[in-house]
Protein backbone atom coordinates (compact mmCIF):
# COMPACT_ATOMS: atom_id res chain seq x y z
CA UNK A 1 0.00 0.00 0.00
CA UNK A 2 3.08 2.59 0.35
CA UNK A 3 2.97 2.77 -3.56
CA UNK A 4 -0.89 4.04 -3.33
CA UNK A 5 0.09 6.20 -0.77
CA UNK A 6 3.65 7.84 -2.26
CA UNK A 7 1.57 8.37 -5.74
CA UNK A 8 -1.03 10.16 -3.23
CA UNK A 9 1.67 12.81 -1.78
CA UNK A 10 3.04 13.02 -5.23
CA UNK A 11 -0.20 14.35 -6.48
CA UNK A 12 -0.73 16.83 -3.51
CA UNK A 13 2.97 17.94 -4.24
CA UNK A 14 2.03 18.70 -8.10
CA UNK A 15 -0.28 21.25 -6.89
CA UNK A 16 -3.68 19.94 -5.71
CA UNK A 17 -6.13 22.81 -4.88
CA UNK A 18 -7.89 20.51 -2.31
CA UNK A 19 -9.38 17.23 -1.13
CA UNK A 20 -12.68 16.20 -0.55
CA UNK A 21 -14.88 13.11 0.54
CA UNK A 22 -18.21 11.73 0.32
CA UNK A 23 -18.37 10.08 3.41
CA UNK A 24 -18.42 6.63 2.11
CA UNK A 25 -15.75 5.89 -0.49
CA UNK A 26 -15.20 8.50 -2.93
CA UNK A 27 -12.29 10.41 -2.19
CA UNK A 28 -11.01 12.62 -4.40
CA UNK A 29 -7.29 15.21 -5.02
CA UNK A 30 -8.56 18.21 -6.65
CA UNK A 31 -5.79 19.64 -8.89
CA UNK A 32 -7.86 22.29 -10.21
CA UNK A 33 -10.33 25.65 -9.16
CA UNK A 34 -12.51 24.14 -11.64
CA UNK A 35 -13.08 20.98 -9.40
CA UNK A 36 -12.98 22.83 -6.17
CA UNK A 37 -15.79 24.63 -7.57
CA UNK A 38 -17.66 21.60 -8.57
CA UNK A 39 -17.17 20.07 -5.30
CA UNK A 40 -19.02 22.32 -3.64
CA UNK A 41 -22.04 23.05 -6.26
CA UNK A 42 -21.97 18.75 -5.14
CA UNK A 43 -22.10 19.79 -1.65
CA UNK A 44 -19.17 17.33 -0.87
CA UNK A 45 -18.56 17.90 3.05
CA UNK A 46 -15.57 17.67 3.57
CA UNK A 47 -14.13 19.82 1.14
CA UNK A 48 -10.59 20.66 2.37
CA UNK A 49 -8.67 23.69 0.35
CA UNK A 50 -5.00 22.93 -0.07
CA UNK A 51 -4.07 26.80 0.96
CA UNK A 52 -3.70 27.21 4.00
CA UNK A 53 -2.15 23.25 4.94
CA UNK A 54 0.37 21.43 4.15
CA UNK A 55 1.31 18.57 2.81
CA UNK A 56 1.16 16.27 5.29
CA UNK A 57 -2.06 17.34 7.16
CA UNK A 58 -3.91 16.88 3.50
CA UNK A 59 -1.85 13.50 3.40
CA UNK A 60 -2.93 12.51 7.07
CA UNK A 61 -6.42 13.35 6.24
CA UNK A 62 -7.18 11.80 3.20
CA UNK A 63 -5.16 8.71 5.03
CA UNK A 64 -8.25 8.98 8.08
CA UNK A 65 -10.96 9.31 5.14
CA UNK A 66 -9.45 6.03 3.64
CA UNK A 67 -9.69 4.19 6.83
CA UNK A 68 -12.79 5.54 7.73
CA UNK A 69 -14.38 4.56 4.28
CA UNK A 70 -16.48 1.68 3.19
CA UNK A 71 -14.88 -1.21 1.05
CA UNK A 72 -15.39 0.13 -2.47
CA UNK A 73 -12.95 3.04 -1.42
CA UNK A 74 -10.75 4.66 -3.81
CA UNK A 75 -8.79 7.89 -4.32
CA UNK A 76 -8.62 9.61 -7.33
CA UNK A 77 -6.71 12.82 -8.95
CA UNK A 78 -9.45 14.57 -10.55
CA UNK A 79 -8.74 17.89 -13.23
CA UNK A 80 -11.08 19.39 -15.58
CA UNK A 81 -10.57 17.72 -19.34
CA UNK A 82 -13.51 19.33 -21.18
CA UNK A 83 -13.20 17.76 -23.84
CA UNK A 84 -13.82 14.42 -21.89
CA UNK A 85 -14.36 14.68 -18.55
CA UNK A 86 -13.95 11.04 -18.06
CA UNK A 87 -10.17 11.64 -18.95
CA UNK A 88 -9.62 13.94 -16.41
CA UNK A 89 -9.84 11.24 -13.28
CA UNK A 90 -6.44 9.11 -12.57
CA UNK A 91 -6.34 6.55 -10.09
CA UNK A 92 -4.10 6.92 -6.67
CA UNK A 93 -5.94 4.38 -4.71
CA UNK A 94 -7.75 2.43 -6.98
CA UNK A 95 -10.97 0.60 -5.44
CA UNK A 96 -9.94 -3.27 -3.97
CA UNK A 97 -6.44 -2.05 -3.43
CA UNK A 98 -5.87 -4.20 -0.53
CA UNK A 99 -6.75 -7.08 -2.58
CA UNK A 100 -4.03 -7.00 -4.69
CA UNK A 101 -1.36 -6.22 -1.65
């Protein structure tokens, strides 16, 4: 799992504008405004804003989320792709992670 979790930090480190959670398994590294602002017209609660922490409280977070998360958990990068927005997700965490460990 230190693979997921090193491609995690690397994604905070290349400039993620926030974090944010369901509450049940979709956790997601916002590397845009776009998404931030999506986020929140989805009401996601939490919505965590990079500014202002650093990288390790946003890593220690999303690492609580994660264990507080139901099985189909996953964490992905998310930017906007307009031209597909499909294209614009990546995998971190991808879901049954711990079944391949």
């Amino acid at each position: 799992m230190k693979a997921h979790w090193d491609d995690v930090e690397q994604a905070l480190l290349d400039g993620a504008k926030g974090i944010a959670f369901d509450t049940c398994h979709k956790i997601y590294v916002l590397m845009d405004d776009e998404q931030m602002a999506q986020m929140k017209e989805y009401e996601y609660d939490p919505l965590i804003p990079a500014e202002g922490h650093t990288t390790d409280e946003l890593l220690s977070t999303l690492m609580e989320w994660y264990d507080d998360s139901c099985m189909l958990r996953f964490i992905q990068s998310v930017r906007t792709n307009h031209d597909d927005p499909n294209a614009g997700f990546g995998d971190l965490i991808p879901q049954g992670a711990e079944s391949d460990e």
